[in-house]
N, C-alpha and C. Protein backbone atom coordinates (compact mmCIF):
# COMPACT_ATOMS: atom_id res chain seq x y z
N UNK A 1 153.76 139.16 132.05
CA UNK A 1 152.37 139.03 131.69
C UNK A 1 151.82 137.66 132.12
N UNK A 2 152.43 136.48 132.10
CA UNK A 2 151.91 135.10 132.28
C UNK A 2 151.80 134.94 134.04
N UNK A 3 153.03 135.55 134.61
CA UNK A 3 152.45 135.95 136.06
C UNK A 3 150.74 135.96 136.47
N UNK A 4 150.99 137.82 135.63
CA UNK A 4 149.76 138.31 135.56
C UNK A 4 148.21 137.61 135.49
N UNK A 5 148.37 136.90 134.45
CA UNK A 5 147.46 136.35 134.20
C UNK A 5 147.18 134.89 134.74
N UNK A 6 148.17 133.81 135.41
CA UNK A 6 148.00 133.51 136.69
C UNK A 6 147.31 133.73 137.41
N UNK A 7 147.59 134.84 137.91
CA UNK A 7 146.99 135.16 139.11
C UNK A 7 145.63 135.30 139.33
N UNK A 8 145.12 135.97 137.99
CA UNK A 8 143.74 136.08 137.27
C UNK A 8 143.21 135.16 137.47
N UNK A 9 143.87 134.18 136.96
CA UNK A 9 143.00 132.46 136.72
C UNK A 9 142.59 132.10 137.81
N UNK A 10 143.85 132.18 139.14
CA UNK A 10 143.62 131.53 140.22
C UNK A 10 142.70 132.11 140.82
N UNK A 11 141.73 133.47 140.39
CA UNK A 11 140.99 133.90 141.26
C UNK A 11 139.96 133.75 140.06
N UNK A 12 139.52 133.12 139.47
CA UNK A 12 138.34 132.13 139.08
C UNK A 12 137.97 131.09 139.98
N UNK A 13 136.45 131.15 140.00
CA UNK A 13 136.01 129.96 140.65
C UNK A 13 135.73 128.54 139.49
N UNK A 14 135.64 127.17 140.15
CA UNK A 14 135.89 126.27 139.35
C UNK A 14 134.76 126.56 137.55
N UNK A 15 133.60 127.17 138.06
CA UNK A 15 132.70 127.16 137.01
C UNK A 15 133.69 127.98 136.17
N UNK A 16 134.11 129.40 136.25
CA UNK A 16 134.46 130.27 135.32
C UNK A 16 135.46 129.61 134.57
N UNK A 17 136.65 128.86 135.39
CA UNK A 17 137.89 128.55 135.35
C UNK A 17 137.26 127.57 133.90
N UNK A 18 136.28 126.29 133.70
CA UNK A 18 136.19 125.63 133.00
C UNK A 18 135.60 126.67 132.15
N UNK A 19 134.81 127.46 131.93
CA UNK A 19 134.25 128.55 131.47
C UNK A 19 135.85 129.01 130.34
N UNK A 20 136.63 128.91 130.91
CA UNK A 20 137.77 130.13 130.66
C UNK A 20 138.20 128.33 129.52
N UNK A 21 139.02 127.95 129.89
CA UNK A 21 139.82 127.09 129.04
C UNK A 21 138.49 126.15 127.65
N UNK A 22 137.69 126.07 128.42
CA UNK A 22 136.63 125.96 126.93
C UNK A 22 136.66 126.38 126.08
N UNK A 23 136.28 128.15 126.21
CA UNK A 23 136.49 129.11 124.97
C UNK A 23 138.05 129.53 124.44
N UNK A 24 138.82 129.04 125.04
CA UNK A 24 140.93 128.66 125.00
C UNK A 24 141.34 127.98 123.78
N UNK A 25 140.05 126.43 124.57
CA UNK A 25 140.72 125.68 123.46
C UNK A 25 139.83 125.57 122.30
N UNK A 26 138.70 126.11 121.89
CA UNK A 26 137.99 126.53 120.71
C UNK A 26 138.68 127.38 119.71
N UNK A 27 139.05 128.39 120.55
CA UNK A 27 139.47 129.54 120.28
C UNK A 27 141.40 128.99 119.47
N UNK A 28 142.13 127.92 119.99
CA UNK A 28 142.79 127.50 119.63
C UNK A 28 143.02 126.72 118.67
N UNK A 29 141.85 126.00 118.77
CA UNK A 29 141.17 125.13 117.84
C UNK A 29 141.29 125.59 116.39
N UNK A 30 140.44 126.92 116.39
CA UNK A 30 139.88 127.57 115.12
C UNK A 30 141.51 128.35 114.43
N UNK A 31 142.11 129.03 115.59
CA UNK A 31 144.04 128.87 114.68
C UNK A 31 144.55 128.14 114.24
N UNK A 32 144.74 126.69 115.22
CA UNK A 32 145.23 125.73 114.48
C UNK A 32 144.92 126.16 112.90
N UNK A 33 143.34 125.52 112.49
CA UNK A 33 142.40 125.17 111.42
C UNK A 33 143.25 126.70 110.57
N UNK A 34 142.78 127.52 110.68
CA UNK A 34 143.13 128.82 109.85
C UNK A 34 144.68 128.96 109.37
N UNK A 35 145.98 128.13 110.92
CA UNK A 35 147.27 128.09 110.06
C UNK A 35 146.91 127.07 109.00
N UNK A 36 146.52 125.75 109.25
CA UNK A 36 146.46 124.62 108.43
C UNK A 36 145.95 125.57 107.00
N UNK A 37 145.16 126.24 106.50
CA UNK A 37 144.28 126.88 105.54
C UNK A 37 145.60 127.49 105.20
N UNK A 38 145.86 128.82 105.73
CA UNK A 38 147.48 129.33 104.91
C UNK A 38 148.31 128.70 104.73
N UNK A 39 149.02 127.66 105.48
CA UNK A 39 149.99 126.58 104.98
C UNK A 39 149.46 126.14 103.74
N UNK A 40 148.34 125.25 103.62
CA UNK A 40 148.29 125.17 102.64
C UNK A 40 148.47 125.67 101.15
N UNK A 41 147.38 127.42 101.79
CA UNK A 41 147.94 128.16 100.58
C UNK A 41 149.17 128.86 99.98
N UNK A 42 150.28 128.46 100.85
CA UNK A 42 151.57 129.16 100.43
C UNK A 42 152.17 127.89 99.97
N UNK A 43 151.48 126.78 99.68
CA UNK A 43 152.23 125.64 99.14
C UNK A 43 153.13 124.93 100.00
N UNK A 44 153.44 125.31 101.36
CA UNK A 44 154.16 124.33 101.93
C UNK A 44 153.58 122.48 102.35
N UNK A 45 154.64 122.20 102.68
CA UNK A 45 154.36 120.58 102.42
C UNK A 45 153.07 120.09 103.28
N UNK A 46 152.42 119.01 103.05
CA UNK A 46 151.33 118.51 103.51
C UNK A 46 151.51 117.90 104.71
N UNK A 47 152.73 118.23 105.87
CA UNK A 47 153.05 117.39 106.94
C UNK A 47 152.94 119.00 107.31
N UNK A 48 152.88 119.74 107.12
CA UNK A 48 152.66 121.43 108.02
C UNK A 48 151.40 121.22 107.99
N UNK A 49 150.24 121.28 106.82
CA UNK A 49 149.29 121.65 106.81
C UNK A 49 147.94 120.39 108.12
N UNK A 50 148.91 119.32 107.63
CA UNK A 50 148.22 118.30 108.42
C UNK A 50 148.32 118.19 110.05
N UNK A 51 149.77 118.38 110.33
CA UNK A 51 150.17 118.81 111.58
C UNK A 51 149.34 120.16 112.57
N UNK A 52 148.68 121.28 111.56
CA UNK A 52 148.08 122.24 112.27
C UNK A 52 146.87 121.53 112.20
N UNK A 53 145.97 121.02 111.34
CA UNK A 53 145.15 120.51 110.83
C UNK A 53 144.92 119.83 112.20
N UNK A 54 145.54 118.65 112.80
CA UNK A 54 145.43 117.77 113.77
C UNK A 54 145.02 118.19 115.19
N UNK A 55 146.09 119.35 114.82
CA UNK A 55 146.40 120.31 116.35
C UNK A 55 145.02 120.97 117.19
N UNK A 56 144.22 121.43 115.47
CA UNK A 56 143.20 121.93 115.74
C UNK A 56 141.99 121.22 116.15
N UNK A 57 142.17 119.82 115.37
CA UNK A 57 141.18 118.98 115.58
C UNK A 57 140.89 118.72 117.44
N UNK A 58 142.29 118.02 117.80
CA UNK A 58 142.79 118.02 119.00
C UNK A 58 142.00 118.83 119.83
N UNK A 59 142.48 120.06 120.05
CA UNK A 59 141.78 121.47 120.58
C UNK A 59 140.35 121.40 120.82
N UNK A 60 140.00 121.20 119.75
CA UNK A 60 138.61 121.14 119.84
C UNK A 60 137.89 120.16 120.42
N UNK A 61 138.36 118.64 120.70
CA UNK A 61 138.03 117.77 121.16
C UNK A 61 138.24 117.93 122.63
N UNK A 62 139.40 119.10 123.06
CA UNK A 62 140.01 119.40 124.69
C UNK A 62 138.36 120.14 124.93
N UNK A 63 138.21 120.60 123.91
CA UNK A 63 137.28 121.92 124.77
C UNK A 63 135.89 120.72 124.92
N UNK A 64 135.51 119.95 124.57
CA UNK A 64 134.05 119.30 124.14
C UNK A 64 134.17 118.54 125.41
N UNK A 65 135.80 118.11 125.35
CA UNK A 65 135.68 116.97 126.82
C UNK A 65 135.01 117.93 128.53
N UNK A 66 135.78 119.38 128.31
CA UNK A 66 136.26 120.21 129.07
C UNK A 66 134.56 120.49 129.27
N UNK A 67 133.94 120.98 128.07
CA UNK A 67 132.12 121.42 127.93
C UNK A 67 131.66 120.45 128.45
N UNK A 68 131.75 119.10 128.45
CA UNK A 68 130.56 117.68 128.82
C UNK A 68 130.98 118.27 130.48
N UNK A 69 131.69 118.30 130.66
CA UNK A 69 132.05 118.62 132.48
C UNK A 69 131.55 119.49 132.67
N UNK A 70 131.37 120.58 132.02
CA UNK A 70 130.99 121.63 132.38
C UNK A 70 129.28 121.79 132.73
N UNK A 71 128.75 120.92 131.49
CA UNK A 71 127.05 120.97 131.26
C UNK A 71 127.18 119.70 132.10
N UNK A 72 127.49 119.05 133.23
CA UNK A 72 127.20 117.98 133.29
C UNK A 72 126.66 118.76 134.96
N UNK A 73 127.71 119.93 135.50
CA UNK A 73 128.04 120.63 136.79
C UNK A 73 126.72 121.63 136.45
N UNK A 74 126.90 122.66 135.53
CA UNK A 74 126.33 123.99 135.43
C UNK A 74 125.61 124.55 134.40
N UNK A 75 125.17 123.24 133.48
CA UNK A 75 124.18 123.68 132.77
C UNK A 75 125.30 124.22 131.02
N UNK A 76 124.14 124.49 130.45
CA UNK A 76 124.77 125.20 129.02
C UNK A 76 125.80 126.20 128.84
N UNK A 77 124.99 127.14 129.39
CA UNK A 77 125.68 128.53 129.49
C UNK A 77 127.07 128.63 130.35
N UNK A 78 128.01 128.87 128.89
CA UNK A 78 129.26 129.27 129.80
C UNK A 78 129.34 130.71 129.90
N UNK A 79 130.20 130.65 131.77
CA UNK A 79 130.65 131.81 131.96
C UNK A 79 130.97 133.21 131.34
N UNK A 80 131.31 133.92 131.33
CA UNK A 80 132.04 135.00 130.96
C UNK A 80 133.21 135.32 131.75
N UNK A 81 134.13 135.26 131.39
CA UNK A 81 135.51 135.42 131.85
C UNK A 81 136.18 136.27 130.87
N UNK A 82 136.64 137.45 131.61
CA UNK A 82 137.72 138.87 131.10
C UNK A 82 139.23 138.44 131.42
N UNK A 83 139.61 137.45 131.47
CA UNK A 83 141.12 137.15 131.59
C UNK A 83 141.99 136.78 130.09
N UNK A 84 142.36 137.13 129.80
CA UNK A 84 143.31 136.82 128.80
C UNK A 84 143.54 134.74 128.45
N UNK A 85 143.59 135.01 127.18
CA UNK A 85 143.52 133.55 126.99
C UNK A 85 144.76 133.48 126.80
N UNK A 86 145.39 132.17 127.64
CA UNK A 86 146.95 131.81 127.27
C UNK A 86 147.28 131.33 126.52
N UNK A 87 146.60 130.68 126.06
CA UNK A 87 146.45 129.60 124.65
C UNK A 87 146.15 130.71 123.29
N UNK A 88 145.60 131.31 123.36
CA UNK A 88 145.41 132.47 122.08
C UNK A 88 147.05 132.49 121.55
N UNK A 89 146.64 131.70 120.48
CA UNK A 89 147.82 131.99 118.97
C UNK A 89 148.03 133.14 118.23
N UNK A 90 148.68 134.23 118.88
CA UNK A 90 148.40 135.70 118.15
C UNK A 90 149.64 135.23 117.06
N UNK A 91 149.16 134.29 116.16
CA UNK A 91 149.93 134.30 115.00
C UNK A 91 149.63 134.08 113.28
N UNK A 92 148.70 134.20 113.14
CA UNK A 92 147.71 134.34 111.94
C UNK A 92 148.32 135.49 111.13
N UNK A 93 148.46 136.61 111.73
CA UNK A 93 148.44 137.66 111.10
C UNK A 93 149.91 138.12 110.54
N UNK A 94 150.89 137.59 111.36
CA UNK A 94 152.45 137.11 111.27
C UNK A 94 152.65 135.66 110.14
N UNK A 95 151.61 135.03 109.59
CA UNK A 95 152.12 134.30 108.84
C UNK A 95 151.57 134.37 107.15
N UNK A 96 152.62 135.27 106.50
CA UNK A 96 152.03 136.08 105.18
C UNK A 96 152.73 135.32 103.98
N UNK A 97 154.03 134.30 104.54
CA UNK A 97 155.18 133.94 103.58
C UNK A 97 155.65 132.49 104.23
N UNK A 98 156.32 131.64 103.35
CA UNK A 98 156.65 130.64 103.89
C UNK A 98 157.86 130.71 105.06
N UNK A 99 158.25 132.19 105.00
CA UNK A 99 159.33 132.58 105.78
C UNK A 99 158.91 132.45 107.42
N UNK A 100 158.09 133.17 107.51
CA UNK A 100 157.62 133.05 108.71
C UNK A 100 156.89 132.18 109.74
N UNK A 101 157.33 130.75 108.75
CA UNK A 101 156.71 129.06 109.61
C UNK A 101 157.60 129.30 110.72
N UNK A 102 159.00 129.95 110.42
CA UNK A 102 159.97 129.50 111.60
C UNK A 102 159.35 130.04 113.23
N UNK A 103 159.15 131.72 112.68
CA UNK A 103 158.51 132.45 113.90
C UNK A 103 156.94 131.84 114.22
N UNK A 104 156.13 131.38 113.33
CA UNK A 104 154.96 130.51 113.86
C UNK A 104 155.01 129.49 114.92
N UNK A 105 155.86 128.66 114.30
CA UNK A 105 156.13 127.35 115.02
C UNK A 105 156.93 127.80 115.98
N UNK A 106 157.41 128.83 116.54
CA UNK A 106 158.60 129.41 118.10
C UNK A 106 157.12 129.62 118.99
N UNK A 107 156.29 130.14 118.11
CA UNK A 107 155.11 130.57 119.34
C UNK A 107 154.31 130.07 119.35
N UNK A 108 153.98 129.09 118.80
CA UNK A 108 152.75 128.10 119.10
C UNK A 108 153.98 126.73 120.07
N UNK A 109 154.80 127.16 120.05
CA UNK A 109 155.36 125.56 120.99
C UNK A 109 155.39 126.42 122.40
N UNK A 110 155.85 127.83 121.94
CA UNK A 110 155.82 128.53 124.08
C UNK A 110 154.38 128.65 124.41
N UNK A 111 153.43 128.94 123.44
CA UNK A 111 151.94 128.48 124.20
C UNK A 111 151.91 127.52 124.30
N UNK A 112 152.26 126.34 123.82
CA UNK A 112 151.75 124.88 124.69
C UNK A 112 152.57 124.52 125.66
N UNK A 113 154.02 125.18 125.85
CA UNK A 113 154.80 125.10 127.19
C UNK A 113 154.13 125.39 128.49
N UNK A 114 153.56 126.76 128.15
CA UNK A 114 152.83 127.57 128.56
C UNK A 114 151.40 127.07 129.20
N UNK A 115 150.47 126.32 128.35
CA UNK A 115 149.34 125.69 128.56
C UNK A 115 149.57 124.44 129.64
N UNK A 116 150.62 123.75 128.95
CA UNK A 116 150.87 122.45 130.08
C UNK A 116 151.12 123.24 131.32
N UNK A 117 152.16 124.26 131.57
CA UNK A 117 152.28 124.61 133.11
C UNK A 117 151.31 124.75 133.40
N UNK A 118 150.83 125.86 133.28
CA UNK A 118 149.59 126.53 133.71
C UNK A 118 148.50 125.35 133.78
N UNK A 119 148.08 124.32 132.96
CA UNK A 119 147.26 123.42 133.54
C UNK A 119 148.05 122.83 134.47
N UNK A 120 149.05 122.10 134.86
CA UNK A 120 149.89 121.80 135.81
C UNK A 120 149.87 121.81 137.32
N UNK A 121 149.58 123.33 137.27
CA UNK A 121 149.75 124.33 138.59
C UNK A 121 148.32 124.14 138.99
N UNK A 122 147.31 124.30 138.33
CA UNK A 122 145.72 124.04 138.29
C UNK A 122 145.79 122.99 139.52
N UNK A 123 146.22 121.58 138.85
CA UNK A 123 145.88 120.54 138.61
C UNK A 123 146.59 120.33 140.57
N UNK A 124 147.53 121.20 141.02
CA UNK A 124 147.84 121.16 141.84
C UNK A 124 146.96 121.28 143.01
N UNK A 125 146.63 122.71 142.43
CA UNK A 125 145.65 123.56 143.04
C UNK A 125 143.99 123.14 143.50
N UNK A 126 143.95 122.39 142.61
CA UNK A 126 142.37 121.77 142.43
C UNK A 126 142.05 121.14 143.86
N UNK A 127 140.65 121.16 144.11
CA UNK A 127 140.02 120.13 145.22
C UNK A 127 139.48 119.47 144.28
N UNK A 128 138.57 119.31 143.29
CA UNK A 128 137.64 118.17 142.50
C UNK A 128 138.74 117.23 142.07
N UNK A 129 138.64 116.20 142.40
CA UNK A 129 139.35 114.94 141.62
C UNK A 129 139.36 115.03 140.26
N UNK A 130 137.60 115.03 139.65
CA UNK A 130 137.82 114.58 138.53
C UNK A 130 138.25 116.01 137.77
N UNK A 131 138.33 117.27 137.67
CA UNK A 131 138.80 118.13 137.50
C UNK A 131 140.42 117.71 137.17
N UNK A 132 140.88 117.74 138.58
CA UNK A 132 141.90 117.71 138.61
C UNK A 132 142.44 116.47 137.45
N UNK A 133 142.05 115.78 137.28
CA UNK A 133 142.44 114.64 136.80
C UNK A 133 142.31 114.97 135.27
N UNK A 134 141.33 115.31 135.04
CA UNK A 134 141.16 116.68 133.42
C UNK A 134 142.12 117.24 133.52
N UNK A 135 143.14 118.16 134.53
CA UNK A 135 143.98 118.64 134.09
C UNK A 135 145.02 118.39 133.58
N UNK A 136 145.78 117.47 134.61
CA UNK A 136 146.61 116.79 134.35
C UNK A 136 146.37 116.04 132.56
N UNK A 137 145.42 115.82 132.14
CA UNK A 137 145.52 115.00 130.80
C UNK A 137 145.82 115.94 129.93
N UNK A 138 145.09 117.23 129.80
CA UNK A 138 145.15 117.98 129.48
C UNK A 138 146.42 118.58 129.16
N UNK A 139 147.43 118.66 130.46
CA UNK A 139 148.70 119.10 130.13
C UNK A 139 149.73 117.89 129.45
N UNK A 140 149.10 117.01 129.84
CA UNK A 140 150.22 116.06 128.82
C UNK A 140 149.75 116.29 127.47
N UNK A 141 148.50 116.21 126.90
CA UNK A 141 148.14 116.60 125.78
C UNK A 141 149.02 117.80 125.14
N UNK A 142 148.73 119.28 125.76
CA UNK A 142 149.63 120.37 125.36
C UNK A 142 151.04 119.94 125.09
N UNK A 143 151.92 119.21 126.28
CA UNK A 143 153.24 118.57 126.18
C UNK A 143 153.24 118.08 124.84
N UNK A 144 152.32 117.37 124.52
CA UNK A 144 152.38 116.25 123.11
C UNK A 144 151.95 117.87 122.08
N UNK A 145 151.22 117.93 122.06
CA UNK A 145 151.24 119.54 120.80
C UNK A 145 152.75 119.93 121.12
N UNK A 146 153.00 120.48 121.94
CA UNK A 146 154.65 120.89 121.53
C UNK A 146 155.43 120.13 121.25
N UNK A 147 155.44 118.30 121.08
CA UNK A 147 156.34 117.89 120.86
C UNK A 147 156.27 117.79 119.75
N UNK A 148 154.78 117.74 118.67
CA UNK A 148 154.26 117.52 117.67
C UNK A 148 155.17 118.69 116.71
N UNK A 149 154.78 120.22 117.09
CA UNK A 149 155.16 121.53 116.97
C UNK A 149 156.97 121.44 116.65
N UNK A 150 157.56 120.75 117.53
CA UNK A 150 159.03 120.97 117.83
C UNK A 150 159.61 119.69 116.25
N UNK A 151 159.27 118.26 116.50
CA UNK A 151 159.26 117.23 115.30
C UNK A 151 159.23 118.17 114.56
N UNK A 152 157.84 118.58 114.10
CA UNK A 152 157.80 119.37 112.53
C UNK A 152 158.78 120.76 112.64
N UNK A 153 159.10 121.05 113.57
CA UNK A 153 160.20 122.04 113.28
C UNK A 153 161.70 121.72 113.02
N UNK A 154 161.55 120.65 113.68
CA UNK A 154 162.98 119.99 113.43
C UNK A 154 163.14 119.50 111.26
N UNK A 155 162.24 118.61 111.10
CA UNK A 155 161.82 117.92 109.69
C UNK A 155 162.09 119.47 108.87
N UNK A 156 161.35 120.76 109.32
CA UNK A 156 161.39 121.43 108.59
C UNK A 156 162.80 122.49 108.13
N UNK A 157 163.49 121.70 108.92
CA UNK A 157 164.99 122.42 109.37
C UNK A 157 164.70 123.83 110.26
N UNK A 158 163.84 123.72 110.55
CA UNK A 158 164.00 125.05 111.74
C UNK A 158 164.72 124.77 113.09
N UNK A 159 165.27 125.56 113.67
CA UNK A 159 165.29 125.04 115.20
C UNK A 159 165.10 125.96 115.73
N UNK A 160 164.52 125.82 117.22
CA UNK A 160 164.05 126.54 118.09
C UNK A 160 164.82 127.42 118.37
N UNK A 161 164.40 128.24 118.97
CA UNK A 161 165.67 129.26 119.86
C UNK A 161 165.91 128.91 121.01
């Protein structure tokens, strides 16, 4: 599937492409915020809740940097893009018990594995400098969410697979 959706990306033009990771990292943003909200309410410790808490904050600050570029090129209105978001945390609905931080935290660190490549490959790909140069920050950022992700999994005695 991450192939797949590759390939997708690469056949965005630069508007959609910023179009696409805007509504990514909003959209990431607002999971973070919603795990931070259930952590909280299942009582686990205040270094989970703060840690998603951050993550989300983060996110949201990727997408605002990502939007000023965007309205700076093409105006308000973003794109519409039908590609699958890579960054989408399908894990909200999987986290009902304190049991299931372990499987949370496995898939929010392969989406930010995930996010850094894939911005990575972009960043390769790119002709705009300053684009490109967004990307690249961008993926060290994701790098740092998973390292953030992996710490608190470690503290929490989980370990990865």
């Amino acid at each position: 599937m991450v192939v797949e959706i590759l390939n997708e990306i690469r056949k965005l033009n630069e508007r959609e492409l910023l179009s696409y990771w805007i509504k990514g990292e909003y959209e990431e943003a607002e999971t973070y915020w919603k795990l931070a909200e259930r952590a909280k309410e299942l009582g686990l410790p205040g270094e989970v809740v703060n840690t998603f808490k951050r993550l989300g904050d983060e996110s949201k600050r990727h997408g605002d940097e990502l939007y000023k570029i965007y309205r700076q090129n093409y105006g308000d209105e973003l794109d519409e893009v039908n590609v699958p978001n890579v960054e989408a945390l399908n894990v909200l609905g999987k986290f009902w018990k304190i049991e299931d931080l372990k499987n949370v935290l496995e898939i929010a660190m392969e989406s930010e594995k995930l996010a850094e490549t894939i911005y990575r490959k972009l960043a390769e790909e790119c002709k705009n400098e300053e684009l490109k140069k967004v990307y690249l920050t961008l993926a060290d950022i994701e790098r740092g969410h998973y390292e953030s992700l992996k710490a608190l999994a470690i503290k929490m005695g989980i370990n990865e697979k």
